[in-house]
N, C-alpha and C. Protein backbone atom coordinates (compact mmCIF):
# COMPACT_ATOMS: atom_id res chain seq x y z
N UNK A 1 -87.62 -121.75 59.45
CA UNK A 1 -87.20 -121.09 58.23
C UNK A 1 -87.94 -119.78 58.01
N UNK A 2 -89.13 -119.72 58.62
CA UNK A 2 -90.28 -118.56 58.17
C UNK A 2 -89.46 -117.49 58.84
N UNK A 3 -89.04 -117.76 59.88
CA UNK A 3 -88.82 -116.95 61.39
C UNK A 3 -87.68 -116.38 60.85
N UNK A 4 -86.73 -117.14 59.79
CA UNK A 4 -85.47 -116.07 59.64
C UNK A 4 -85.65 -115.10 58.69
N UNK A 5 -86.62 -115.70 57.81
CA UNK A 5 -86.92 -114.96 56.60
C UNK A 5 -87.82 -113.64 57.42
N UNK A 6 -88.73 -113.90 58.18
CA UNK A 6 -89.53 -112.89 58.92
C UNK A 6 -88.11 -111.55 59.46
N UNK A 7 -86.83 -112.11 60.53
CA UNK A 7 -86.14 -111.50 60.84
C UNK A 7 -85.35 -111.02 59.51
N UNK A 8 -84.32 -111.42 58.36
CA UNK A 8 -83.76 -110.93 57.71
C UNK A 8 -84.72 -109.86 57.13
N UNK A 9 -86.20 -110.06 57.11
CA UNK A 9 -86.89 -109.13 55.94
C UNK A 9 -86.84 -108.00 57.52
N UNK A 10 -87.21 -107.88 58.60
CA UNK A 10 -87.14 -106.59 59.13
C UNK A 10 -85.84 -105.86 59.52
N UNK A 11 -84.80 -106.58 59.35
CA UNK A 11 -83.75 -106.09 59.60
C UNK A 11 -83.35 -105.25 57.97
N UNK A 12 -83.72 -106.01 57.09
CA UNK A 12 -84.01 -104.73 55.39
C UNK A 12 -84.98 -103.92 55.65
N UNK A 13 -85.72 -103.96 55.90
CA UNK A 13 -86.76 -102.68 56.20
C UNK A 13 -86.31 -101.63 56.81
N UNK A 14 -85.40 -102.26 58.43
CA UNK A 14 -84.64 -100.88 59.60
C UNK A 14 -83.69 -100.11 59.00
N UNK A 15 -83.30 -101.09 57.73
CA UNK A 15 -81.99 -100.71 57.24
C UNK A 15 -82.16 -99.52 56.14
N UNK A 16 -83.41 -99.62 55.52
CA UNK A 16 -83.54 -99.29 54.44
C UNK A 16 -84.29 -97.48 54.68
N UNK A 17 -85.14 -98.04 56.20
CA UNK A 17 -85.63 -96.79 56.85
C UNK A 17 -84.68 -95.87 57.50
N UNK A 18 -83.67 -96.39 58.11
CA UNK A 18 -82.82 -95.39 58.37
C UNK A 18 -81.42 -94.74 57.00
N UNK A 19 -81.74 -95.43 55.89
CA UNK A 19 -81.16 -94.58 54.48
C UNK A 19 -81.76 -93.65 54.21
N UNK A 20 -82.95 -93.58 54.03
CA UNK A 20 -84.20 -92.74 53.71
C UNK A 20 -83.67 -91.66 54.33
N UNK A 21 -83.92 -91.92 56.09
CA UNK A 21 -83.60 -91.09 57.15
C UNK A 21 -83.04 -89.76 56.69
N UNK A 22 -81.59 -90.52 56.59
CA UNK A 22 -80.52 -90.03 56.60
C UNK A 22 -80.61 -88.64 55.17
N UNK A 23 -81.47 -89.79 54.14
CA UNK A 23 -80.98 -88.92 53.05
C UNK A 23 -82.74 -87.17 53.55
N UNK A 24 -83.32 -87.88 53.76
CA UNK A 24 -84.56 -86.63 54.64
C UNK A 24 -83.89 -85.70 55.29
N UNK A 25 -82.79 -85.78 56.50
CA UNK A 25 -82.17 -84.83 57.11
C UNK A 25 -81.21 -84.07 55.94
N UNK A 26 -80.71 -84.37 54.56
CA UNK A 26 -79.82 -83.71 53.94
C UNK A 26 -80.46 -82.94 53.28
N UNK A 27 -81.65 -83.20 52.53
CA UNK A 27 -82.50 -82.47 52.57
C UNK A 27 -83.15 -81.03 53.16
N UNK A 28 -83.37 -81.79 54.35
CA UNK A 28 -83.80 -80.60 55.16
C UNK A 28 -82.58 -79.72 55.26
N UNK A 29 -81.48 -79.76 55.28
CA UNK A 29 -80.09 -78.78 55.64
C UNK A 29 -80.07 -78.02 54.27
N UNK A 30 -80.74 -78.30 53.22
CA UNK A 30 -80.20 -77.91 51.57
C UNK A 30 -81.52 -76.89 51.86
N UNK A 31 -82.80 -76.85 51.87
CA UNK A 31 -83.75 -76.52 51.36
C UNK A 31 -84.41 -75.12 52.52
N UNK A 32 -84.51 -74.28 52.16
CA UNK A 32 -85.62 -73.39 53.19
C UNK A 32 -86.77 -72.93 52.65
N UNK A 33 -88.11 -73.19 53.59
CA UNK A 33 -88.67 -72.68 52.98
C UNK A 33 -89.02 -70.70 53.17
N UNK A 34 -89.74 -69.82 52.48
CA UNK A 34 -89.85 -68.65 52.77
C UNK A 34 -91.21 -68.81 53.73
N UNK A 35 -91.38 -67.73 54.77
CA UNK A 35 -91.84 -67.73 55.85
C UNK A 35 -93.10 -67.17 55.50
N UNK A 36 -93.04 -66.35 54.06
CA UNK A 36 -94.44 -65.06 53.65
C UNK A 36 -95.06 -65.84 52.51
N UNK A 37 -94.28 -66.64 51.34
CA UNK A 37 -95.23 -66.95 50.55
C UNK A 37 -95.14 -68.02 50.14
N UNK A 38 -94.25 -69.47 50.89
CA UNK A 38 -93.98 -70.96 50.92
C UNK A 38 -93.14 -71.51 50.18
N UNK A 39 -92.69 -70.71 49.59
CA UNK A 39 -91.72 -70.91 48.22
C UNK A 39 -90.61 -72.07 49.16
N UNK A 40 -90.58 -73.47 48.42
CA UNK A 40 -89.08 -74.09 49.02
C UNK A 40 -88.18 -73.36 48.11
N UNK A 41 -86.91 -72.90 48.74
CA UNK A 41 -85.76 -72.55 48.33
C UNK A 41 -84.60 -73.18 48.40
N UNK A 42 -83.57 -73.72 47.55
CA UNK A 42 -82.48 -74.32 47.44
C UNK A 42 -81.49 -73.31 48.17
N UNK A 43 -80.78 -73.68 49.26
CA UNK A 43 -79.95 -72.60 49.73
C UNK A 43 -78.19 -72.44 49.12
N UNK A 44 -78.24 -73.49 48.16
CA UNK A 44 -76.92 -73.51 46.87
C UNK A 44 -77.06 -72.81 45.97
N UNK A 45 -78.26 -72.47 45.64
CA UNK A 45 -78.74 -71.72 44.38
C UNK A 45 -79.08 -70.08 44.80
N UNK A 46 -79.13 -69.58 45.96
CA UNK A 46 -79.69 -68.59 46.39
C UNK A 46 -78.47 -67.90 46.49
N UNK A 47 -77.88 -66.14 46.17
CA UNK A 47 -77.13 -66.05 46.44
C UNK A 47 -77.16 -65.22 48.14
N UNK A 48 -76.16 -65.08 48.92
CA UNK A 48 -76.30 -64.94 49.96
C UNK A 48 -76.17 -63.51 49.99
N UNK A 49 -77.20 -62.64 50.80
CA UNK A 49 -76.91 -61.23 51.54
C UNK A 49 -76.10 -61.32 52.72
N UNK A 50 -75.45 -59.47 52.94
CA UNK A 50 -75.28 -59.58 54.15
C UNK A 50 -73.56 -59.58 53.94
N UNK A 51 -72.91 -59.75 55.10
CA UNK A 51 -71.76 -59.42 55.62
C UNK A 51 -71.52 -60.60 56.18
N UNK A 52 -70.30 -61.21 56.33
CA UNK A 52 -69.82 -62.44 56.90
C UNK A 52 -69.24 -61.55 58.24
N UNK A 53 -69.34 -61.05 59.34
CA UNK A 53 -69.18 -60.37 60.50
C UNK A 53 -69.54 -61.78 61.73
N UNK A 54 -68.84 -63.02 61.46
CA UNK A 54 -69.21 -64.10 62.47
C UNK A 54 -70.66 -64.88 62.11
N UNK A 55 -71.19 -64.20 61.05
CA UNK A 55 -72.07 -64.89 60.38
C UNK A 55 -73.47 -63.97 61.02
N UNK A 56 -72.76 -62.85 61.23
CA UNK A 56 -74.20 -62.25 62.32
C UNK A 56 -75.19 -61.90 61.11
N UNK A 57 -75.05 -61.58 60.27
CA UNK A 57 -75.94 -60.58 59.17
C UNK A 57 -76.11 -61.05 58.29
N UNK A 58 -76.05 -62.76 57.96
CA UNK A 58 -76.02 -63.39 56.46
C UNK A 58 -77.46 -64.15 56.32
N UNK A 59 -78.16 -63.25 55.25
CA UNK A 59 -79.69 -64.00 54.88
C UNK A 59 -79.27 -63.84 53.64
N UNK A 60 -80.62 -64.42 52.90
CA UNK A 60 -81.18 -64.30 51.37
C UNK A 60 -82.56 -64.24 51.53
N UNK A 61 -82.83 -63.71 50.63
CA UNK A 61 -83.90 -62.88 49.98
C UNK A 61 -84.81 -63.67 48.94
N UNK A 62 -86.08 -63.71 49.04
CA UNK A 62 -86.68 -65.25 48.52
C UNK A 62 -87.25 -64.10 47.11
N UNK A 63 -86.74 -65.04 46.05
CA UNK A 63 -86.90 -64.32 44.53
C UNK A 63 -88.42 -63.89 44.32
N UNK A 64 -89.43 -65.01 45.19
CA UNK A 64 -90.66 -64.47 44.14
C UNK A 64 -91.36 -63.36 45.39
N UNK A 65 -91.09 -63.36 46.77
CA UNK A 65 -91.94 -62.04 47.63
C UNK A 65 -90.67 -60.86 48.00
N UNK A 66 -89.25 -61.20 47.95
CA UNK A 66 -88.26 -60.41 48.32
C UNK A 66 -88.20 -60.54 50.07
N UNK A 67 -88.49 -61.44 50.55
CA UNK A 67 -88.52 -61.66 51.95
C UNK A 67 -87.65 -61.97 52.56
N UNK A 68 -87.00 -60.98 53.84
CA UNK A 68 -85.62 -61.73 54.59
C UNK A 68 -85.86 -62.96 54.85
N UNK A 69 -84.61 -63.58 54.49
CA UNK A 69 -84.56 -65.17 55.14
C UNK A 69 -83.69 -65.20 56.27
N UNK A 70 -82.86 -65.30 57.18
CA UNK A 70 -82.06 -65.57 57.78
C UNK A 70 -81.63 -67.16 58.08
N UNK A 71 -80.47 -67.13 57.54
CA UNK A 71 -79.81 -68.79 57.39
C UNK A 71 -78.97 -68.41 58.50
């Protein structure tokens, strides 16, 4: 009985670690940080510079140093 309870509880744990995971990588796709003064930046909230030309020239500009970003 220990042994299933031992297995059901790590199979909630794998389960629960790869939600986390998942929600860490969405994260990381939303957020940049600036390269000059650490600022995390929301990249929904930022508005975008630049020219849509295949996407060659599209950054933003971090509000508190004015620093190219390139997304």
């Amino acid at each position: 009985m220990t042994a299933i309870v031992f297995i059901l509880g790590t199979m909630l744990l794998a389960a629960l670690g790869l939600i986390v995971e998942l929600e860490s990588r969405e994260l990381d796709e939303r957020y940049v940080q600036c390269p000059r003064c650490h600022l995390m930046l929301d990249k929904e909230r930022i508005p975008v510079s630049g020219y849509n030309s295949e996407h060659s020239s599209e950054h933003i500009h971090c509000p508190r140093c004015k620093a190219y970003i390139a997304i």
